[in-house]
Every structure is written in structure tokens, then in C-alpha cells.
N, C-alpha and C. Protein backbone atom coordinates (compact mmCIF):
# COMPACT_ATOMS: atom_id res chain seq x y z
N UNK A 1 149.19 17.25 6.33
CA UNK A 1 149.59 18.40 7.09
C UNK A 1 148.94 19.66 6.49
N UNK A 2 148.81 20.23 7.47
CA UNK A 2 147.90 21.21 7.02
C UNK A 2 148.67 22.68 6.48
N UNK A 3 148.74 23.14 5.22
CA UNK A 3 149.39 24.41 4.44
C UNK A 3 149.61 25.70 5.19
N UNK A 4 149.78 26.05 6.47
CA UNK A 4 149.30 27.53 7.20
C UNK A 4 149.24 28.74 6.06
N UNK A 5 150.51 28.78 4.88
CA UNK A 5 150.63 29.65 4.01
C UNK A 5 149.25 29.82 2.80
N UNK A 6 149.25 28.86 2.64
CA UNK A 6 147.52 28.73 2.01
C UNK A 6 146.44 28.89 3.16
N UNK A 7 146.28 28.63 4.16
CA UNK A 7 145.37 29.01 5.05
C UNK A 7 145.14 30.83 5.18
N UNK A 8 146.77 31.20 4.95
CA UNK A 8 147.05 32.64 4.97
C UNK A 8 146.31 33.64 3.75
N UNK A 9 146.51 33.08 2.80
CA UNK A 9 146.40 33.58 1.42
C UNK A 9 144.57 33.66 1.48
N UNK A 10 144.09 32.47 1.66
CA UNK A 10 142.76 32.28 1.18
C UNK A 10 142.00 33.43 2.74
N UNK A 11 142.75 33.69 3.85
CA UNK A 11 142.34 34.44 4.88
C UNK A 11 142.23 36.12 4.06
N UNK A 12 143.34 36.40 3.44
CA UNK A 12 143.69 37.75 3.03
C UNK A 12 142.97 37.87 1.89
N UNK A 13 142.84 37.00 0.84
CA UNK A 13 141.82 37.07 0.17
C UNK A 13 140.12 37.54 0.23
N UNK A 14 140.08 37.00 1.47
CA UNK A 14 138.35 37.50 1.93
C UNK A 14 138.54 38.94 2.95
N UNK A 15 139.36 39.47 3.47
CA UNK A 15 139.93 40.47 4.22
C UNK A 15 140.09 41.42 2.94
N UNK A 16 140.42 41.18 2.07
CA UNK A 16 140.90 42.57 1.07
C UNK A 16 139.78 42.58 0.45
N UNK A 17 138.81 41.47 0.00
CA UNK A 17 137.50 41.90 -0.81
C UNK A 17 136.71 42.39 -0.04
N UNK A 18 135.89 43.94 -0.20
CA UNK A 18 135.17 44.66 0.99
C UNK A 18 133.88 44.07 0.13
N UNK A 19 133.61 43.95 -0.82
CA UNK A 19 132.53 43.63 -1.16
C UNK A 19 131.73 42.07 -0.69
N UNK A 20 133.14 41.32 0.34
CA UNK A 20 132.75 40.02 0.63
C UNK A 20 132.12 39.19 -0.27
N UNK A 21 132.58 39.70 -1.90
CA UNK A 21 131.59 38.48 -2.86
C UNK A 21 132.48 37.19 -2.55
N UNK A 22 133.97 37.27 -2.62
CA UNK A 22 134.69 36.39 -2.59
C UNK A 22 134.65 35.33 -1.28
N UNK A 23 134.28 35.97 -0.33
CA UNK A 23 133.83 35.11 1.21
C UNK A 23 132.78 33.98 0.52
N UNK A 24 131.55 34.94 0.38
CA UNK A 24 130.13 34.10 -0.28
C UNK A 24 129.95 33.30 -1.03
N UNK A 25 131.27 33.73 -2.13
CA UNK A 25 130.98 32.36 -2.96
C UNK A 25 131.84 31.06 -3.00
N UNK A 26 132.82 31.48 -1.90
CA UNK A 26 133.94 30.18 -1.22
C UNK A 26 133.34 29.47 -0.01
N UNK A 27 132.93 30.51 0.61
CA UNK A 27 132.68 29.51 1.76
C UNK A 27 131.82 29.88 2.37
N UNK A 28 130.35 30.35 1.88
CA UNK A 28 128.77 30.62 2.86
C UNK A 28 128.20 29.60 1.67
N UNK A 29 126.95 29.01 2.59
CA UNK A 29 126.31 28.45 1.98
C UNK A 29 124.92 28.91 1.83
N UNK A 30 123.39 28.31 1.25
CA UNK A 30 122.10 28.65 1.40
C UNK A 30 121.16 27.87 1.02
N UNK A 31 120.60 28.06 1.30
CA UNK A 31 119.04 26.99 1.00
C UNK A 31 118.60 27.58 -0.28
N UNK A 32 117.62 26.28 -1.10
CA UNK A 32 117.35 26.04 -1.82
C UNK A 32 116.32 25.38 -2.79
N UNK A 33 115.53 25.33 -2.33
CA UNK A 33 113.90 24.21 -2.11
C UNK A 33 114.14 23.47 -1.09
N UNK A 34 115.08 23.85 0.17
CA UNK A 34 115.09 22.78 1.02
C UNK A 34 116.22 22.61 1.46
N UNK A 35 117.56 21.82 0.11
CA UNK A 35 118.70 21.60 0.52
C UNK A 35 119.60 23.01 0.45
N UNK A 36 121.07 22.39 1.25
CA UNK A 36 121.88 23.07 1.18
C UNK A 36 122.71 23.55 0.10
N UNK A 37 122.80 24.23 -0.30
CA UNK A 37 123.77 24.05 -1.84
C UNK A 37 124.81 25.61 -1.80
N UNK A 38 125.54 25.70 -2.17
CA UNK A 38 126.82 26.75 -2.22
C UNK A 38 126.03 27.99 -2.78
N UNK A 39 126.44 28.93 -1.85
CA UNK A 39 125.76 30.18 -2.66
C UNK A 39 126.56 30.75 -3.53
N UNK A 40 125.74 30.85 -4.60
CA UNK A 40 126.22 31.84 -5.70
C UNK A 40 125.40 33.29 -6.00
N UNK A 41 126.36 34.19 -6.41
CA UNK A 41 126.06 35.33 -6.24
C UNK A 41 125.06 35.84 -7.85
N UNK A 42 123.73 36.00 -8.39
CA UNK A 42 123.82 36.44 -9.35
C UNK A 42 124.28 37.61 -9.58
N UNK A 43 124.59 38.15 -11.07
CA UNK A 43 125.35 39.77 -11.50
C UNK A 43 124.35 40.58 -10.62
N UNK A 44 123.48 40.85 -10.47
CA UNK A 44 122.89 42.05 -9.83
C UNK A 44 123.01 41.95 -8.34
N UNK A 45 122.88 41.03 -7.97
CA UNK A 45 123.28 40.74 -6.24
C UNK A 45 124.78 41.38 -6.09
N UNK A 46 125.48 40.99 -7.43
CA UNK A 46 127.67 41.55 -7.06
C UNK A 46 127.16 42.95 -7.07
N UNK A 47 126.16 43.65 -8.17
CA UNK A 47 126.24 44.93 -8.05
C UNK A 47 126.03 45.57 -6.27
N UNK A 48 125.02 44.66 -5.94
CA UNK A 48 124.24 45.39 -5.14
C UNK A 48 125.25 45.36 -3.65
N UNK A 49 125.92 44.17 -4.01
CA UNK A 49 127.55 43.77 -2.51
C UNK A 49 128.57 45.42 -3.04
N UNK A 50 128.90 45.48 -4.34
CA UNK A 50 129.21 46.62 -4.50
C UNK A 50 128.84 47.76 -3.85
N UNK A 51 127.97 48.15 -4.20
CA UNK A 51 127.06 49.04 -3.36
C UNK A 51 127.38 49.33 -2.56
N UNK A 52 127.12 47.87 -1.24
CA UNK A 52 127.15 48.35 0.17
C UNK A 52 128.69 48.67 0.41
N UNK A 53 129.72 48.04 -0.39
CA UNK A 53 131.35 48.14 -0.14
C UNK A 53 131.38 49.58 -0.44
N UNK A 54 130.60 50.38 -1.39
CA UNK A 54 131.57 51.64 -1.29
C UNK A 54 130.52 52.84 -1.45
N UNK A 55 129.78 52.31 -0.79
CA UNK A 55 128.89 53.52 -0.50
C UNK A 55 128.57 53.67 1.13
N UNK A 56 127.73 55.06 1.62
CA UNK A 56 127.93 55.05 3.36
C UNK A 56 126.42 54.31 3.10
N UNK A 57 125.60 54.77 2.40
CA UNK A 57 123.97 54.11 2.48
C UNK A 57 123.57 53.90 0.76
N UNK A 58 122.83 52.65 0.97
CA UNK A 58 122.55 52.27 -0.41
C UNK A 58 120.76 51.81 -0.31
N UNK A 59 120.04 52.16 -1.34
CA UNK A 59 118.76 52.14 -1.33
C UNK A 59 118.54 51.07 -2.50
N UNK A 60 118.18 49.90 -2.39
CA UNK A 60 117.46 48.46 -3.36
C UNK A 60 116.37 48.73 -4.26
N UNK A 61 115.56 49.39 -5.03
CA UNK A 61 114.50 48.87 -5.44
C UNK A 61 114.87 48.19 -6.39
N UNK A 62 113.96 46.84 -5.87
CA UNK A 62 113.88 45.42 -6.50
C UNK A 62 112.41 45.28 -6.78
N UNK A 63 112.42 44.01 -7.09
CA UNK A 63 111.26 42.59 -6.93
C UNK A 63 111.47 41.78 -5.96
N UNK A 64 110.48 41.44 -5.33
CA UNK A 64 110.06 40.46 -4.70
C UNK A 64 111.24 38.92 -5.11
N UNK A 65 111.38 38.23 -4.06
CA UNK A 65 112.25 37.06 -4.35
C UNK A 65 113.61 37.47 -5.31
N UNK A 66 114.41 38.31 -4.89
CA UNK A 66 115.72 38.63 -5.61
C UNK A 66 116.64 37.82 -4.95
N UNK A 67 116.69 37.66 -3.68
CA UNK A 67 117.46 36.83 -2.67
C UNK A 67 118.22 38.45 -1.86
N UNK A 68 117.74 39.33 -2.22
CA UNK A 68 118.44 40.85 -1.42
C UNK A 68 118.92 40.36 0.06
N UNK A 69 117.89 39.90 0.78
CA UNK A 69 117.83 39.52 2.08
C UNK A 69 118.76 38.32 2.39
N UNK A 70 118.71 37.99 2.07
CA UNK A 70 119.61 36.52 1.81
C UNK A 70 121.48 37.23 1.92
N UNK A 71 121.29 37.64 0.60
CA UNK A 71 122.53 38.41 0.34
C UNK A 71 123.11 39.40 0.92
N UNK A 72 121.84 40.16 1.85
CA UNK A 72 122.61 41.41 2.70
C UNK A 72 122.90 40.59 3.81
N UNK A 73 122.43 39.13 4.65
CA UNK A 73 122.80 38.62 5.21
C UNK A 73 124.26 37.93 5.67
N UNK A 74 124.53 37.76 4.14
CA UNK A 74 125.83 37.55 3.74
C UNK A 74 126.62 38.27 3.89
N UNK A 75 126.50 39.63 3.89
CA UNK A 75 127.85 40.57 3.67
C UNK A 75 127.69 40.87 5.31
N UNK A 76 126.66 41.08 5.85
CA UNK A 76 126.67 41.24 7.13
C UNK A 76 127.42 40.35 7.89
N UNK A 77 127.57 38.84 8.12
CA UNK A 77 128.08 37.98 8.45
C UNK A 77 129.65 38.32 7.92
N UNK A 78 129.70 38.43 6.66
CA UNK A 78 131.32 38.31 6.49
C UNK A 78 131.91 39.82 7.15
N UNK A 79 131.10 40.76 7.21
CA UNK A 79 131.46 42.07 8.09
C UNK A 79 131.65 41.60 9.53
N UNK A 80 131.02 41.41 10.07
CA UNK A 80 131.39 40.61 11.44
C UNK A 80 132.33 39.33 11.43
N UNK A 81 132.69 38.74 10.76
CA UNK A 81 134.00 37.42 10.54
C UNK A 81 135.26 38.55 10.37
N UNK A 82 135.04 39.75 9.47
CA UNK A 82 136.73 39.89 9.35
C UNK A 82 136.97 41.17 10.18
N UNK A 83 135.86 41.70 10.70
CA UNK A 83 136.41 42.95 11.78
C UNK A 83 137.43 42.87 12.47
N UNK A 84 137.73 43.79 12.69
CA UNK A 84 139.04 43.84 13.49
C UNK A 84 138.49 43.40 15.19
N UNK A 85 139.33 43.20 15.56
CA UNK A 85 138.99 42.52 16.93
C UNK A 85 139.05 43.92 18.51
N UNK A 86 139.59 44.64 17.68
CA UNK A 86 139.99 46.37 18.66
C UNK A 86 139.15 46.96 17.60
N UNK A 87 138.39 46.43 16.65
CA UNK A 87 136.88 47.72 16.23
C UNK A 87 135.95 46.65 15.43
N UNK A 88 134.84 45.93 16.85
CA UNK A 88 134.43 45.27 16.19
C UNK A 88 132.66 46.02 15.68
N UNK A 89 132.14 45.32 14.67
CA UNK A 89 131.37 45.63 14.07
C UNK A 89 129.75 45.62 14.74
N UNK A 90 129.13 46.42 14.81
CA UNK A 90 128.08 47.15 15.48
C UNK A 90 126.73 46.46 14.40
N UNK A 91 125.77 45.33 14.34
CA UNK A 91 124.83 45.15 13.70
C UNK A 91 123.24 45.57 14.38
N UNK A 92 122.45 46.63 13.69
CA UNK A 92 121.16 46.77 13.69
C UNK A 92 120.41 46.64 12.54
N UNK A 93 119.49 45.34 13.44
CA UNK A 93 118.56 45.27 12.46
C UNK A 93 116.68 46.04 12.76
N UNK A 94 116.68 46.67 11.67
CA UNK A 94 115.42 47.05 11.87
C UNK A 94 114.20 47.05 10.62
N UNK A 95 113.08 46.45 11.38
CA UNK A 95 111.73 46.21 10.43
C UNK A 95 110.60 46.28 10.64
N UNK A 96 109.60 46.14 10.14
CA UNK A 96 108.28 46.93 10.04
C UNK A 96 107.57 45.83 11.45
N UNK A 97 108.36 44.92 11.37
CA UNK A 97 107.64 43.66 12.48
C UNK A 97 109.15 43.16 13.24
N UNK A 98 108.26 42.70 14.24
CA UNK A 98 109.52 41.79 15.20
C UNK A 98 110.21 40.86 14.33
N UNK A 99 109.08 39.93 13.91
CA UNK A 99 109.34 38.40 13.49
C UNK A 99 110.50 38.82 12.27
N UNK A 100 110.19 39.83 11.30
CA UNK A 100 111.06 39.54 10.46
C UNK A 100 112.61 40.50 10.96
N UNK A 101 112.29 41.69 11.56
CA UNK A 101 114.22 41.11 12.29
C UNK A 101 114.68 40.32 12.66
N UNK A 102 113.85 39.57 13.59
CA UNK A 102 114.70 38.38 14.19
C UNK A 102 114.70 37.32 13.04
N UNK A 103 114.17 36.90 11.77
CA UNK A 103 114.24 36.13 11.18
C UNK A 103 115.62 36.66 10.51
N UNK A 104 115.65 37.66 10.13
CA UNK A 104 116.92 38.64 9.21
C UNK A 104 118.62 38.13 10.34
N UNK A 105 118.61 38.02 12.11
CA UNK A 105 119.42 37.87 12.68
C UNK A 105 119.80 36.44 12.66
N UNK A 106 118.65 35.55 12.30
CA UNK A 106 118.75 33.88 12.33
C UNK A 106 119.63 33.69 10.82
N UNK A 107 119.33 34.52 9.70
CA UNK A 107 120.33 34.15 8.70
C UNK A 107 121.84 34.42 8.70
N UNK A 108 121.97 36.23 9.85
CA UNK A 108 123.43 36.41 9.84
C UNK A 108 124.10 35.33 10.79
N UNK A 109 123.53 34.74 11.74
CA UNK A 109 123.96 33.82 12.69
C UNK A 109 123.91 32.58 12.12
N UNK A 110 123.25 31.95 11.02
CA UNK A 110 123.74 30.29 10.83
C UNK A 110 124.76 30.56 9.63
């Protein structure tokens, strides 16, 4: 039988973290040379979920292959899972080329 009160808890849990690290690292997954495997967040990726939780605009300079993209994918997705349903969440993506927005919309969507 299935717990509804634990179904509840682990719901409010990802609803109260704005930083959605706690969504990402329970229950999104990501690729990996290939396979599927559980995403984990490294320390500078939590900083950078920080960031977007409590700032209005946040600016990255990175390196190349950080997983940024990956990870802003993530918070984007869990922003659209816990919106409110009377204010739901508004996503634009924009980039220097077609291919890679729409590649950026194929990660918030699987």
C-alpha cells in the first residue's frame, strides 16, 4: 500500500527547496558516456542552483564541459514541476543558433 503521508513529505520537500538541488539529486536523472545514471550535483553546480534561487539574474563564467547546461536544465524542469498551477512558469530559451535552443528544450523536456 502505498504511504500518501510519505508521498506528502518527499512532495514538500522539493516545493520548499528553491534551489531544486534536492529534486535533482532524488529524482532527475543524466547521461553519462552513454548510460543513464542519477544525477549528482558537484559543489560548484549547488553554488551555481544557489544563484539562480536567490538572485533575479545570475552571470556563469566557467569552462567548457562544467555540466552548467545540463544543470540549468535541471532547475528549469523542477521550476516548471512545482509551479503553481494559477501562476504557471513562463520558459525562454535563447542562443546564438537554433539547434542549440532547441537542443537546451530537449533536456528540460526528457
Amino acid at each position: 500500500m502505498i504511504d500518501t503521508r510519505e508521498i506528502y513529505s518527499e512532495y514538500a520537500k522539493c516545493l520548499k527547496d528553491k534551489t531544486r538541488i534536492y529534486l535533482t539529486e532524488h529524482y532527475f536523472q543524466t547521461n553519462k558516456a552513454g548510460k543513464v545514471v542519477p544525477f549528482v550535483l558537484f559543489p560548484r553546480q549547488k553554488a551555481f542552483l544557489n544563484s539562480l534561487a536567490n538572485n533575479k539574474n545570475t552571470i556563469a563564467i566557467k569552462p567548457r564541459q562544467a555540466g552548467i547546461t545540463t544543470t540549468t536544465a535541471a532547475w528549469t524542469a523542477g521550476q516548471i514541476l512545482m509551479a503553481d498551477k494559477n501562476s504557471p512558469e513562463t520558459v525562454l530559451c535563447i542562443a546564438n543558433k537554433l539547434e542549440m535552443a532547441q537542443d537546451m528544450l530537449k533536456k528540460i523536456e526528457t
